[in-house]
C-alpha atoms as a PDB file:
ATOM      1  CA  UNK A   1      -1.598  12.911 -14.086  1.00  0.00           C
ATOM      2  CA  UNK A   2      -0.959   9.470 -15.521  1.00  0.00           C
ATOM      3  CA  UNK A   3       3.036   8.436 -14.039  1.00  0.00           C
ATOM      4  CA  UNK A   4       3.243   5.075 -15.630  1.00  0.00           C
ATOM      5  CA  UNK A   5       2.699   4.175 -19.378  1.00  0.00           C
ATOM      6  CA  UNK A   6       2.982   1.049 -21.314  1.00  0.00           C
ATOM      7  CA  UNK A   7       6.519   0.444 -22.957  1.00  0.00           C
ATOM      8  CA  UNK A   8       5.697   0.091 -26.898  1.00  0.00           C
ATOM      9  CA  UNK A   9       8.333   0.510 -29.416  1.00  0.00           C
ATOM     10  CA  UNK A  10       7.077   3.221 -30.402  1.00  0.00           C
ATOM     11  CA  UNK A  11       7.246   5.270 -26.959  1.00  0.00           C
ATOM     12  CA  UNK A  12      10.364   3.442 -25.327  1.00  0.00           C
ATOM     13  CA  UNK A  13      11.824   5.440 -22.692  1.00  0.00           C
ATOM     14  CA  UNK A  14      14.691   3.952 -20.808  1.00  0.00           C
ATOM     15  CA  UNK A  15      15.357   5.876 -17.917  1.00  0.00           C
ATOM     16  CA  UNK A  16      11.231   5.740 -16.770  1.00  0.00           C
ATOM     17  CA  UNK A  17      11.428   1.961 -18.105  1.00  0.00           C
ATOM     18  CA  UNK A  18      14.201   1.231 -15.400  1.00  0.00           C
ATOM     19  CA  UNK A  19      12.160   3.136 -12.617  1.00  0.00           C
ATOM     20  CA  UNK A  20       9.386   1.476 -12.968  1.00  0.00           C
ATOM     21  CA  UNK A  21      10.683  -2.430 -12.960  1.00  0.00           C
ATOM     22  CA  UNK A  22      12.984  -2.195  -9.963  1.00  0.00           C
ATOM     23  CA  UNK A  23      13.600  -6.326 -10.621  1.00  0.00           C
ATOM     24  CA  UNK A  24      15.690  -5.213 -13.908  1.00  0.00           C
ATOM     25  CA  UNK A  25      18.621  -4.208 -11.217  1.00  0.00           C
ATOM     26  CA  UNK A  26      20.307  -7.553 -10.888  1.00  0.00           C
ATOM     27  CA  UNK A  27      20.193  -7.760 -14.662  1.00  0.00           C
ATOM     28  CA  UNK A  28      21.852  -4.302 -15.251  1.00  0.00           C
ATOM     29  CA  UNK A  29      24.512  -4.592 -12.658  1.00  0.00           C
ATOM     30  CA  UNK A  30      25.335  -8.072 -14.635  1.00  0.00           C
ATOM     31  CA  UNK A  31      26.054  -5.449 -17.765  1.00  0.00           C
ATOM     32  CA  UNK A  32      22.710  -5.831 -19.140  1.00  0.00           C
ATOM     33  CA  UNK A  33      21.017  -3.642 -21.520  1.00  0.00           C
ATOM     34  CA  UNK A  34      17.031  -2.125 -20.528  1.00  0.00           C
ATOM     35  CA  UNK A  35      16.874  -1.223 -24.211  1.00  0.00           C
ATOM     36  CA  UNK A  36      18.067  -4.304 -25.172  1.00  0.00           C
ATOM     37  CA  UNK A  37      15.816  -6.283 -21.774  1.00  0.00           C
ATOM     38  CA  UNK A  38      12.719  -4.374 -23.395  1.00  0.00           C
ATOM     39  CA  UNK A  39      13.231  -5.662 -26.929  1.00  0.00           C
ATOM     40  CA  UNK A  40      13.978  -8.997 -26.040  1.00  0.00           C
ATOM     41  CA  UNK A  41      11.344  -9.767 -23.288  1.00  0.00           C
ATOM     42  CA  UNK A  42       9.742  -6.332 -21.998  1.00  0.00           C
ATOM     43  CA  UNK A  43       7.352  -5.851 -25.096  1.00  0.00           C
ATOM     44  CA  UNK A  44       6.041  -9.485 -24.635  1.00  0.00           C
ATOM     45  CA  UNK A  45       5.496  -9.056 -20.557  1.00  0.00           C
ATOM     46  CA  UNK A  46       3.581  -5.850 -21.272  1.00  0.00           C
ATOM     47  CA  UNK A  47       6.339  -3.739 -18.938  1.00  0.00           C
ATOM     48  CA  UNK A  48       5.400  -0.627 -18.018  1.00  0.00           C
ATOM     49  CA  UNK A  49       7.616   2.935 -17.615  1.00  0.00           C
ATOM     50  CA  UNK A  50       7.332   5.936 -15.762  1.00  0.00           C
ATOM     51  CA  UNK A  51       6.525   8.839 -18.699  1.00  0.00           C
ATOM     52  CA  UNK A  52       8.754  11.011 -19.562  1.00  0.00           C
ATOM     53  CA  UNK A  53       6.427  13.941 -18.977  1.00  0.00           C
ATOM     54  CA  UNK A  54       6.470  13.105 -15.231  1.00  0.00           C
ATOM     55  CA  UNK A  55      10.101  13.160 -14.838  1.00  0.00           C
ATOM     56  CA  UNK A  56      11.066  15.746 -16.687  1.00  0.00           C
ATOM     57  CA  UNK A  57       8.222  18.390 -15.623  1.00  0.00           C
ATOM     58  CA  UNK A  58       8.421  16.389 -11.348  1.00  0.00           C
ATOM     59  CA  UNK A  59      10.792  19.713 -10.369  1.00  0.00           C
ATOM     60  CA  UNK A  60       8.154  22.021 -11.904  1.00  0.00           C
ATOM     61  CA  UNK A  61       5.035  20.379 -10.701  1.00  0.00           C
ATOM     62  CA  UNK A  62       6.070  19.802  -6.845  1.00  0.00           C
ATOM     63  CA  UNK A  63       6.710  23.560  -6.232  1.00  0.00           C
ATOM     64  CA  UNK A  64       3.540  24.475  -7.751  1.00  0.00           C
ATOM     65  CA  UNK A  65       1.897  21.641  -5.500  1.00  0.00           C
ATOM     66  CA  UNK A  66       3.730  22.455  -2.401  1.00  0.00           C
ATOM     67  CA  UNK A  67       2.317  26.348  -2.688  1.00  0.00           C
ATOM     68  CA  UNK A  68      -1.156  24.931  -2.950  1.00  0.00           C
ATOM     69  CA  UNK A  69      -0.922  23.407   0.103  1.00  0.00           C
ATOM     70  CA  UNK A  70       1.617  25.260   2.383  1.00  0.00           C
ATOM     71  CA  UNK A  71      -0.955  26.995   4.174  1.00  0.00           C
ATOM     72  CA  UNK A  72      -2.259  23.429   5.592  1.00  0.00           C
ATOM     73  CA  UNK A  73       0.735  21.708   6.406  1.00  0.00           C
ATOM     74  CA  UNK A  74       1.271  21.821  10.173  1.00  0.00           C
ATOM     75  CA  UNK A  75       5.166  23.596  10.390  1.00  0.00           C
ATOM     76  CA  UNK A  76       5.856  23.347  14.126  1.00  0.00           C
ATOM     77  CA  UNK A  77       6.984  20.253  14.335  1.00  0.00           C
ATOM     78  CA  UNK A  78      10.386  19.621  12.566  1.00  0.00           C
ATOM     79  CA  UNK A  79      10.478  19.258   8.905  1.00  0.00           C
ATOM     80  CA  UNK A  80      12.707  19.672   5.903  1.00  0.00           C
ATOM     81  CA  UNK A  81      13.401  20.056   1.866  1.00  0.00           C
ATOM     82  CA  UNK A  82      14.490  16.876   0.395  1.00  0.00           C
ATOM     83  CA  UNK A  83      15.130  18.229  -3.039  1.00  0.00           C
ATOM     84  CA  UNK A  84      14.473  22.104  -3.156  1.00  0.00           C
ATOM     85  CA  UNK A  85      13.015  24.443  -0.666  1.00  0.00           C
ATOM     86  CA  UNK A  86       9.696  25.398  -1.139  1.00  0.00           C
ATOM     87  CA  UNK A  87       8.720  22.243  -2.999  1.00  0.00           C
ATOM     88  CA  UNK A  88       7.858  18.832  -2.509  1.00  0.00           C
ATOM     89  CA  UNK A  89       9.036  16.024  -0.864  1.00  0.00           C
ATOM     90  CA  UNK A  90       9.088  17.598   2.160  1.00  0.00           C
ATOM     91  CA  UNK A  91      10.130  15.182   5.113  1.00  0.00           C
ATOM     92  CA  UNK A  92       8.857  15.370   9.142  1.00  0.00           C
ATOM     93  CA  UNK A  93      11.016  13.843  11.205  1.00  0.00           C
ATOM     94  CA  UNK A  94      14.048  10.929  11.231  1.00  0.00           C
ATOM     95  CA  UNK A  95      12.834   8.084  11.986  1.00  0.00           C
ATOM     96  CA  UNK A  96      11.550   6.251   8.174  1.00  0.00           C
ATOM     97  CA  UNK A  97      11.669   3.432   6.355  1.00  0.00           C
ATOM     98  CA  UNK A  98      13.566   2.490   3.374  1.00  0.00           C
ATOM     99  CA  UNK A  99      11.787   0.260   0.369  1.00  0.00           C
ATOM    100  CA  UNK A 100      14.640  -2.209   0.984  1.00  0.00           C
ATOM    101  CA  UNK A 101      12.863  -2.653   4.229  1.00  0.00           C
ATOM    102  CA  UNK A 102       9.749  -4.035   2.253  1.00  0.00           C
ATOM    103  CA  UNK A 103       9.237  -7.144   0.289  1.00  0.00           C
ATOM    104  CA  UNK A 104       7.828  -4.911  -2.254  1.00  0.00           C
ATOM    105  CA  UNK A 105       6.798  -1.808  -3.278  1.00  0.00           C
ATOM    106  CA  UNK A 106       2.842  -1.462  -2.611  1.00  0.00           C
ATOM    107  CA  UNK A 107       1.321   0.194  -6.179  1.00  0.00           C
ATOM    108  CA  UNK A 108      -2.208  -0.323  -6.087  1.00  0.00           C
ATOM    109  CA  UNK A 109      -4.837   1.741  -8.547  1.00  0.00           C
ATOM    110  CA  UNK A 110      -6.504   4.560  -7.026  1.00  0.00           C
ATOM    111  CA  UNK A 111     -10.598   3.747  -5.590  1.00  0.00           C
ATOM    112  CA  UNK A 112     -12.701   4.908  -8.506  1.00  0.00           C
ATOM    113  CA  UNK A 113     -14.862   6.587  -5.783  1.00  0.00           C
ATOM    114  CA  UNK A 114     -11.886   8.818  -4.258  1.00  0.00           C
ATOM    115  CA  UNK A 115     -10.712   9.439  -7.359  1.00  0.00           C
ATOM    116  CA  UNK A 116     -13.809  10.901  -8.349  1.00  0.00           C
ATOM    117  CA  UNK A 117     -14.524  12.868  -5.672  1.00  0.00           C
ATOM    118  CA  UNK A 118     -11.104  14.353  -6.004  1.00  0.00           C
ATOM    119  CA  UNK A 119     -11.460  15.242  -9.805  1.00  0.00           C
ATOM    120  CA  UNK A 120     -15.456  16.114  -9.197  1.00  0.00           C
ATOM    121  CA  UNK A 121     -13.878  19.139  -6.395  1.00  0.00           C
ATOM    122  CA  UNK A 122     -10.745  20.746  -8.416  1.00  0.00           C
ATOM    123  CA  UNK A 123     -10.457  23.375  -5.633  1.00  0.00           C
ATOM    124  CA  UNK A 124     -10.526  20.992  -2.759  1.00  0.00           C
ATOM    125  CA  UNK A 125      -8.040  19.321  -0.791  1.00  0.00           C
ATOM    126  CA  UNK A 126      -7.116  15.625  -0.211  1.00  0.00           C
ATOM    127  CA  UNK A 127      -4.894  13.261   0.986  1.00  0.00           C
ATOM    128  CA  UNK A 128      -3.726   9.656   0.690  1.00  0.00           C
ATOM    129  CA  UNK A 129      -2.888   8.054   3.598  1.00  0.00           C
ATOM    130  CA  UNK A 130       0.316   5.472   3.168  1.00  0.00           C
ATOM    131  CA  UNK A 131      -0.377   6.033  -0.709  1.00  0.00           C
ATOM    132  CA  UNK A 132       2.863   4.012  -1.975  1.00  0.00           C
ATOM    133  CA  UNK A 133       3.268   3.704  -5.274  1.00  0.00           C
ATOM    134  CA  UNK A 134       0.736   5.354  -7.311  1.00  0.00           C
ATOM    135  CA  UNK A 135       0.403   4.912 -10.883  1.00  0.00           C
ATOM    136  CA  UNK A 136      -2.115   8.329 -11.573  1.00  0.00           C
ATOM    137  CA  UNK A 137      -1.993  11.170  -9.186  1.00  0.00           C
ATOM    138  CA  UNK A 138      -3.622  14.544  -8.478  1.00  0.00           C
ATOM    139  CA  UNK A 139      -2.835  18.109  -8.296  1.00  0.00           C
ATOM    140  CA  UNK A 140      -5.208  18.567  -5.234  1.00  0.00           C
ATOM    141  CA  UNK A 141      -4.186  15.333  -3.392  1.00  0.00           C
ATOM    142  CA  UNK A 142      -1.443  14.669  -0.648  1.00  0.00           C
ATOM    143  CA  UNK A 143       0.531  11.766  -0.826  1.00  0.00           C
ATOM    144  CA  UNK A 144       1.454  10.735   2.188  1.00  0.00           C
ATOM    145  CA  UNK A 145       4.306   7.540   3.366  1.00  0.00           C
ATOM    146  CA  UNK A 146       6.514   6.685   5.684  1.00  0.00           C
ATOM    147  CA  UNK A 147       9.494   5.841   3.246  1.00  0.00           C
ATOM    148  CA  UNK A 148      10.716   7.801   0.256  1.00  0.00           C
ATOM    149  CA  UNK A 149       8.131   6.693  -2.955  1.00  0.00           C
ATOM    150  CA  UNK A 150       8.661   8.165  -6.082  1.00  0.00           C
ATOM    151  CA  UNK A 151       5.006   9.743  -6.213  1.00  0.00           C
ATOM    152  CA  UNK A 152       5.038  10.929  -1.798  1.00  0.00           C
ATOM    153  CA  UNK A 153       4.635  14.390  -1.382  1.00  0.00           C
ATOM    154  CA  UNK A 154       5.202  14.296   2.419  1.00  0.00           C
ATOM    155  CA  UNK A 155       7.636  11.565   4.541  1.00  0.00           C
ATOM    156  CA  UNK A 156       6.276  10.974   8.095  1.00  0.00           C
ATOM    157  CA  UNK A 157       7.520   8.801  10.939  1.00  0.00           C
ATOM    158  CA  UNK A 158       5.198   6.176  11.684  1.00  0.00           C
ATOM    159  CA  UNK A 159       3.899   7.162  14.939  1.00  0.00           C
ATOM    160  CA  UNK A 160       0.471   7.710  13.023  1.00  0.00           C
ATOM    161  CA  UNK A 161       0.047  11.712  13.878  1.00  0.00           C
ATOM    162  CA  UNK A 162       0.767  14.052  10.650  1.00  0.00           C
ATOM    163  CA  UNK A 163       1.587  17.616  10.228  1.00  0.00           C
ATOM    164  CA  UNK A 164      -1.781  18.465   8.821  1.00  0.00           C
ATOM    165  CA  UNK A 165      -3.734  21.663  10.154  1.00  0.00           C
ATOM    166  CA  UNK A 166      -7.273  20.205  12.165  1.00  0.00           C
ATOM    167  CA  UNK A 167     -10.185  20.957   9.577  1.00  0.00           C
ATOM    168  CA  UNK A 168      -8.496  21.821   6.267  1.00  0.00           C
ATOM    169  CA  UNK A 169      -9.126  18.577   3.888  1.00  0.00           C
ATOM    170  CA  UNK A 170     -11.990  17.671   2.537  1.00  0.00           C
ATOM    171  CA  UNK A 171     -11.297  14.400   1.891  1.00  0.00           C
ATOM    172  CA  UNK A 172      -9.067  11.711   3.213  1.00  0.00           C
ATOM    173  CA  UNK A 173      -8.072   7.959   1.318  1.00  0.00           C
ATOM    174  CA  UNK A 174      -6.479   4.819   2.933  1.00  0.00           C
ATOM    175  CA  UNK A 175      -6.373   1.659   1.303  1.00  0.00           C
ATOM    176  CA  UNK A 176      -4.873  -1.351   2.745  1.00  0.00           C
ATOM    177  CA  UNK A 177      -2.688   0.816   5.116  1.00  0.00           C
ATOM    178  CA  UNK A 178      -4.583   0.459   8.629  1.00  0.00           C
ATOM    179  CA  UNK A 179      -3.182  -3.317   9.069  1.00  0.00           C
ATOM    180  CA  UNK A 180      -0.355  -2.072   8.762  1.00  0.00           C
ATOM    181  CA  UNK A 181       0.129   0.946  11.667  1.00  0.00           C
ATOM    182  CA  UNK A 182       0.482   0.289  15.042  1.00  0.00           C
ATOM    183  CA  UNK A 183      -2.512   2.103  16.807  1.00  0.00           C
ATOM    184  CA  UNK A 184      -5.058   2.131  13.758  1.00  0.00           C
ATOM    185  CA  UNK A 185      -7.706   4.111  15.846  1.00  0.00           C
ATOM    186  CA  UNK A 186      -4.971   7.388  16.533  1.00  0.00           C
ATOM    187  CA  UNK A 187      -5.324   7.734  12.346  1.00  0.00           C
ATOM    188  CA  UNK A 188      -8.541   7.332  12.839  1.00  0.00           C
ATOM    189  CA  UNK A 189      -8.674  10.157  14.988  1.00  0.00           C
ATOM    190  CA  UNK A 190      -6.265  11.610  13.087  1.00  0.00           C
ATOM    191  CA  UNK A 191      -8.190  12.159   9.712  1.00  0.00           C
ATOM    192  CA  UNK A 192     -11.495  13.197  11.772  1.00  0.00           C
ATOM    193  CA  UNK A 193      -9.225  16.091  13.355  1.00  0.00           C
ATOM    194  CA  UNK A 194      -8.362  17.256   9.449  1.00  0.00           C
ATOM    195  CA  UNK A 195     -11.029  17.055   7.901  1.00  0.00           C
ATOM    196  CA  UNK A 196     -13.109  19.823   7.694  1.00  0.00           C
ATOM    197  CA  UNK A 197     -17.230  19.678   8.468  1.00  0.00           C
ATOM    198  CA  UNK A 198     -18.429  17.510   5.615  1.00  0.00           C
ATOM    199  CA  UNK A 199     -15.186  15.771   4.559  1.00  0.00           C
ATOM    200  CA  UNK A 200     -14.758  12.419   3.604  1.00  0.00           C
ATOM    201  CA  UNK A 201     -13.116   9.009   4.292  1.00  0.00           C
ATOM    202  CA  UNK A 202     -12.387   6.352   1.752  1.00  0.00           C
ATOM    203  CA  UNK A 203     -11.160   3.257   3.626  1.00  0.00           C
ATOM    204  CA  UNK A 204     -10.479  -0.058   2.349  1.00  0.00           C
ATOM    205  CA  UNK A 205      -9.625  -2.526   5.315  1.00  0.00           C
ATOM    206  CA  UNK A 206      -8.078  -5.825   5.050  1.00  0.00           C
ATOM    207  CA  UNK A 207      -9.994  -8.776   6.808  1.00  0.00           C
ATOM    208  CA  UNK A 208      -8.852 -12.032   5.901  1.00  0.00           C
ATOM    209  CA  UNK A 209      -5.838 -11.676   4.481  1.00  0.00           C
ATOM    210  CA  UNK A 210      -2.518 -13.699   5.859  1.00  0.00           C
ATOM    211  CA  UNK A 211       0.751 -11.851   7.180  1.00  0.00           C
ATOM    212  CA  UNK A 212       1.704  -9.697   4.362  1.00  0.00           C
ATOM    213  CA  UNK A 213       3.712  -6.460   3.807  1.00  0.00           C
ATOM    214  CA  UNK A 214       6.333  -6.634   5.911  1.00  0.00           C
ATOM    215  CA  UNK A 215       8.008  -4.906   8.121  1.00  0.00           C
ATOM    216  CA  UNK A 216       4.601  -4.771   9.823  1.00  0.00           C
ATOM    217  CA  UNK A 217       1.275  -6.463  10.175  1.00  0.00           C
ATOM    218  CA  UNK A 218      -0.632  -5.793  12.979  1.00  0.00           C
ATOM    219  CA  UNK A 219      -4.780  -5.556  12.572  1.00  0.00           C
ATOM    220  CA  UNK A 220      -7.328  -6.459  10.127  1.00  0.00           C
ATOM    221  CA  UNK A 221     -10.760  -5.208  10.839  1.00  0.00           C
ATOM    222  CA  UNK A 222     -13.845  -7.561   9.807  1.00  0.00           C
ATOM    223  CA  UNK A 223     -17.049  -5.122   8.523  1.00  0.00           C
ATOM    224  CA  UNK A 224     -18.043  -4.881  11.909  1.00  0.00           C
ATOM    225  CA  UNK A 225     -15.106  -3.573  13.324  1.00  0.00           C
ATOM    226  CA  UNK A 226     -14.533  -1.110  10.242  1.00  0.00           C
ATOM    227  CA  UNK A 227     -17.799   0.233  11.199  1.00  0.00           C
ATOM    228  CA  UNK A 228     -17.264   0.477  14.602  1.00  0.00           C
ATOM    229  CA  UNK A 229     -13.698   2.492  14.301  1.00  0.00           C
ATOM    230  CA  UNK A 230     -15.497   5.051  11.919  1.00  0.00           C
ATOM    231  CA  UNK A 231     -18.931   5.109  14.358  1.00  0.00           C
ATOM    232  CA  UNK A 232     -17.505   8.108  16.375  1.00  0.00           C
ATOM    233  CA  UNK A 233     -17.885  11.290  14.531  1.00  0.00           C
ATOM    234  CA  UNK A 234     -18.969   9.646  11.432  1.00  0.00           C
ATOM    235  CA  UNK A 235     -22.131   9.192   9.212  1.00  0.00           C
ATOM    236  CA  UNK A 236     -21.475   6.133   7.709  1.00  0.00           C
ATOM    237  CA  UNK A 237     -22.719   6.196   4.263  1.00  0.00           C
ATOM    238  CA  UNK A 238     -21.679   2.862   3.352  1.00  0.00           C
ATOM    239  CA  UNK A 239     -19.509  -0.120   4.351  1.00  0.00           C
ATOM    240  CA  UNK A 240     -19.030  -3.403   2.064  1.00  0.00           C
ATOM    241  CA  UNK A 241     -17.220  -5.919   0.030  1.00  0.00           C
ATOM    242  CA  UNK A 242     -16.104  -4.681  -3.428  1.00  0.00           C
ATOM    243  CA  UNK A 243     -14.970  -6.416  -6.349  1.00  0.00           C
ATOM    244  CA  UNK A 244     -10.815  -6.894  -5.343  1.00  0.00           C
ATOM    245  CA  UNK A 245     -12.367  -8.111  -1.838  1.00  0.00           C
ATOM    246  CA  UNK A 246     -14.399 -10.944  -2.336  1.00  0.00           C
ATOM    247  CA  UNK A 247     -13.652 -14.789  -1.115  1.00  0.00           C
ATOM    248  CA  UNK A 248     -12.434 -15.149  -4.489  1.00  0.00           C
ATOM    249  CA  UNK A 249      -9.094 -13.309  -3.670  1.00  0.00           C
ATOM    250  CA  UNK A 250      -9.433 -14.872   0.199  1.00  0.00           C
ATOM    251  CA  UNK A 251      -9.074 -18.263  -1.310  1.00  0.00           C
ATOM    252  CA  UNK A 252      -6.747 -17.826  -4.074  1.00  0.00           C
ATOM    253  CA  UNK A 253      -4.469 -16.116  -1.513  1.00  0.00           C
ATOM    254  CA  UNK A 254      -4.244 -18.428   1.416  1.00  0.00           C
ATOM    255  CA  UNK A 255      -4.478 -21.606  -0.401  1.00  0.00           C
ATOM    256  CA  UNK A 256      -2.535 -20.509  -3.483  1.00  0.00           C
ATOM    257  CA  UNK A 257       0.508 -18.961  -1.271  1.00  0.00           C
ATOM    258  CA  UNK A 258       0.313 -22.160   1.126  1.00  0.00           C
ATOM    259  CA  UNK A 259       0.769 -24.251  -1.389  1.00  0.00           C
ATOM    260  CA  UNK A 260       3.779 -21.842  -3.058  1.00  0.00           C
ATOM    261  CA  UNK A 261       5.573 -21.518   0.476  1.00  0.00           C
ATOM    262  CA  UNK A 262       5.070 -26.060   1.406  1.00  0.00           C
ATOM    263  CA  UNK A 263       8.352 -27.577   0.304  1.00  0.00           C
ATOM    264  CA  UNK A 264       7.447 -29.822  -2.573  1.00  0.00           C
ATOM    265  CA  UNK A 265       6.921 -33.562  -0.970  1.00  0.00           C
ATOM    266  CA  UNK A 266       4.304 -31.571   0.832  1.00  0.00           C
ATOM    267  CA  UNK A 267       2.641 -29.627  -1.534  1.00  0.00           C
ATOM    268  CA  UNK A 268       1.975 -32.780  -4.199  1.00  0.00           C
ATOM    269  CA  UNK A 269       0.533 -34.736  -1.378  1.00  0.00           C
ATOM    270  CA  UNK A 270      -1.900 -31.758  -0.740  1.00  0.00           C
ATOM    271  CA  UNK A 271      -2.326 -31.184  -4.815  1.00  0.00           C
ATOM    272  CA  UNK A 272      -3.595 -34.455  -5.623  1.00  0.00           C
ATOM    273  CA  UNK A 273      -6.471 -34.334  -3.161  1.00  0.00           C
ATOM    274  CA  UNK A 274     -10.031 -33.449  -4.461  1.00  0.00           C
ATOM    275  CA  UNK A 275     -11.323 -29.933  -2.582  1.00  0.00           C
ATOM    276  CA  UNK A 276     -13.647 -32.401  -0.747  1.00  0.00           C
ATOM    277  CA  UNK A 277     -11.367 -34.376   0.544  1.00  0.00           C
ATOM    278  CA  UNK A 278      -9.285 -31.834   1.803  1.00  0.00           C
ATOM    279  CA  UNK A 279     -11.594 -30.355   3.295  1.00  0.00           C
ATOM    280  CA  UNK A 280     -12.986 -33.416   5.222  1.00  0.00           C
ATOM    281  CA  UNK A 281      -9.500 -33.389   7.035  1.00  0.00           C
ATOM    282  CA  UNK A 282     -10.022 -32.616  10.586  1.00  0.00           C
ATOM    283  CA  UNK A 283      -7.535 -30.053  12.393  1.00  0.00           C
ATOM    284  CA  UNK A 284      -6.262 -32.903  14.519  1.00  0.00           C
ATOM    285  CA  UNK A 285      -6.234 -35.470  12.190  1.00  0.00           C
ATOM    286  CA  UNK A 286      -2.600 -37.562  11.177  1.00  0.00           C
ATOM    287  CA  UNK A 287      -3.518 -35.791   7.724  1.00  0.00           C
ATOM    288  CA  UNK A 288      -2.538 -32.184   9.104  1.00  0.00           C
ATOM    289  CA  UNK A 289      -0.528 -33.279  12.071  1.00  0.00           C
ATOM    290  CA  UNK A 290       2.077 -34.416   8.769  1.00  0.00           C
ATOM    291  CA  UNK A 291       1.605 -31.404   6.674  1.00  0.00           C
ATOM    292  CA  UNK A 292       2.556 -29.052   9.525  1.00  0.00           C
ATOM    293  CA  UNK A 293       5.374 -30.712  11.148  1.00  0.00           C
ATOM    294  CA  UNK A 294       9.376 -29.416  10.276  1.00  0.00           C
ATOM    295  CA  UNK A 295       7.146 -25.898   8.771  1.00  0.00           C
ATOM    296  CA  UNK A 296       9.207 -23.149   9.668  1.00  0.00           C
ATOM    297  CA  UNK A 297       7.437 -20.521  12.769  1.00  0.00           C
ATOM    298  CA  UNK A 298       7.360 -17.519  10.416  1.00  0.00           C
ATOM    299  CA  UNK A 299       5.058 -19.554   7.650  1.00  0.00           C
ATOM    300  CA  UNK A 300       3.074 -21.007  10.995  1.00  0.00           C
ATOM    301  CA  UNK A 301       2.587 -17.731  12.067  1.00  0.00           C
ATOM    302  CA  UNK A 302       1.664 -16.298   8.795  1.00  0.00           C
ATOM    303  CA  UNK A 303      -1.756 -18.863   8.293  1.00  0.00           C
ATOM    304  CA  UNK A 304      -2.524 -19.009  11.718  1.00  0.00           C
ATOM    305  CA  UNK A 305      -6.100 -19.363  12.833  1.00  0.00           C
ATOM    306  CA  UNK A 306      -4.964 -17.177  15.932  1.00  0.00           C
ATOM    307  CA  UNK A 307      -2.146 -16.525  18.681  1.00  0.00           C
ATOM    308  CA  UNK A 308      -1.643 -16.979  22.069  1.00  0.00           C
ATOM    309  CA  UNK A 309       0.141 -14.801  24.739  1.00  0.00           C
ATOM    310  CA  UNK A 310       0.818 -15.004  28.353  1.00  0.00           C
ATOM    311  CA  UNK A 311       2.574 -12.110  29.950  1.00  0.00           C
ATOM    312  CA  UNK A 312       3.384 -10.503  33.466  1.00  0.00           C
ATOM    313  CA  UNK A 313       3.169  -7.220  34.805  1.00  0.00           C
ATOM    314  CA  UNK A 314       6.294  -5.284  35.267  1.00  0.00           C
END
């Protein structure tokens, strides 16, 4: 189901228009009009909205998903309603995180693979590991977070254990989530416990990537240590770079955000260098030694190369 749509004039919806461009709020709590915000600059930015078939059928559709999968969700542990009973969101425990926690909102496209093997097995069952934001969803798939996304099904702490019954999915997605959780190789163990015989996982793993996606950052994995984490339990069936992963989105990234984030004085010195002449700078050289000095820790800490830490016993 699609749960985003291009905002036309012909199709204009403003309720789904305001959900789905959350930067509109300063505007509208200035007295600004979305209708008006859509006609004047919306059309031309190609804005998007959240239909008006999702919203007005989302009651409807999460108690028929919640009955098909009730039987798999793990009900010891302490749970609850957040909008009906018997229907979706449901929520495990109290200890989540809010979206004003985050920079922003991750809303990523589904992996063409995982979303064919969901659609190619109507009758299985799947889930989506730290899904956020998802702009096309499925009947037969779980979404999973740790704060309260419009498309979640289920809100879990993040202690990276989740109320799913061992061996009843068939499949299992998580994209650009494992940096992000404190003890990647528990979810690991984690989807191998739910997934039946057979099942799949579809993992995309950052690798070099700076400090994004705050409140946390903790691991990213180069293609040897992906493999390694799924070697246990796991017939590998392939493990490479796609198309959103290459050193085309490395580069752009680090040096396009370092430049962004160096206060201006900085940034033109660094701008009207030729790409072999910056890189012909040594580490240590009076070249870098300026660049770097008076940068605040947290953008130090963000391109680092690596980190050092010296600690005692207690």
């Amino acid at each position: 189901m699609i749960i985003t749509e291009p905002s036309t004039f012909d199709n204009f919806f403003e309720k789904g228009y305001v959900l789905a461009n959350p930067d509109l709020s300063g505007h509208l709590a200035r007295g600004g009009n979305a209708t008006a915000h859509f006609r004047e600059w919306g059309h031309k930015e190609g804005r998007r909205q959240v239909t008006r078939f999702f919203l007005e059928n989302r009651s409807r559709l999460n108690r028929e998903k919640y009955g098909r999968f009730s039987s798999v969700i793990d009900k010891s542990r302490e749970y609850s309603f957040i909008d009906e009973q018997s229907s979706f969101p449901i929520c495990f425990g109290n200890k989540h995180f809010s979206l004003s926690e985050y920079a922003s909102e991750s809303a990523h496209p589904v992996y063409g693979p995982f979303a064919a093997e969901i659609t190619s097995n109507p009758t299985g069952l799947y889930a989506d590991i730290g899904a956020g934001f998802r702009d096309e969803v499925f009947d037969n798939c779980l979404y999973i977070e740790v704060y309260p996304s419009m498309t979640a099904d289920m809100l879990v702490e993040a202690d990276c254990l989740y109320p799913i019954k061992s061996g009843s999915l068939d499949g299992i997605g998580c994209f650009a989530v494992l940096e992000h959780v404190t003890s990647p190789w528990k979810v690991v163990e984690e989807m191998r416990r739910m997934l039946k015989p057979g099942g799949k996982v579809f993992i995309d793993w950052p690798f070099l990537q700076p400090v994004h996606g705050y409140p946390s950052h903790y691991f990213n994995a180069t293609r040897q240590g992906l493999e390694l984490m799924f070697s246990d339990g796991f017939e590998v069936e392939y493990c490479r770079t796609e198309g959103n992963q290459t050193p085309a989105f490395t580069m752009q990234w680090v040096v396009g955000k370092f430049l962004h984030d160096l206060p201006a004085e900085k940034s033109s010195t660094l701008r009207s260098m030729t790409l072999e002449q910056f890189a012909s700078q040594s580490p240590a050289s009076p070249f870098w030694q300026s660049l770097l000095t008076g940068l605040p820790d947290a953008m130090i800490s963000e391109f680092s190369c690596g980190n050092t830490l010296v600690a005692t016993k207690r």
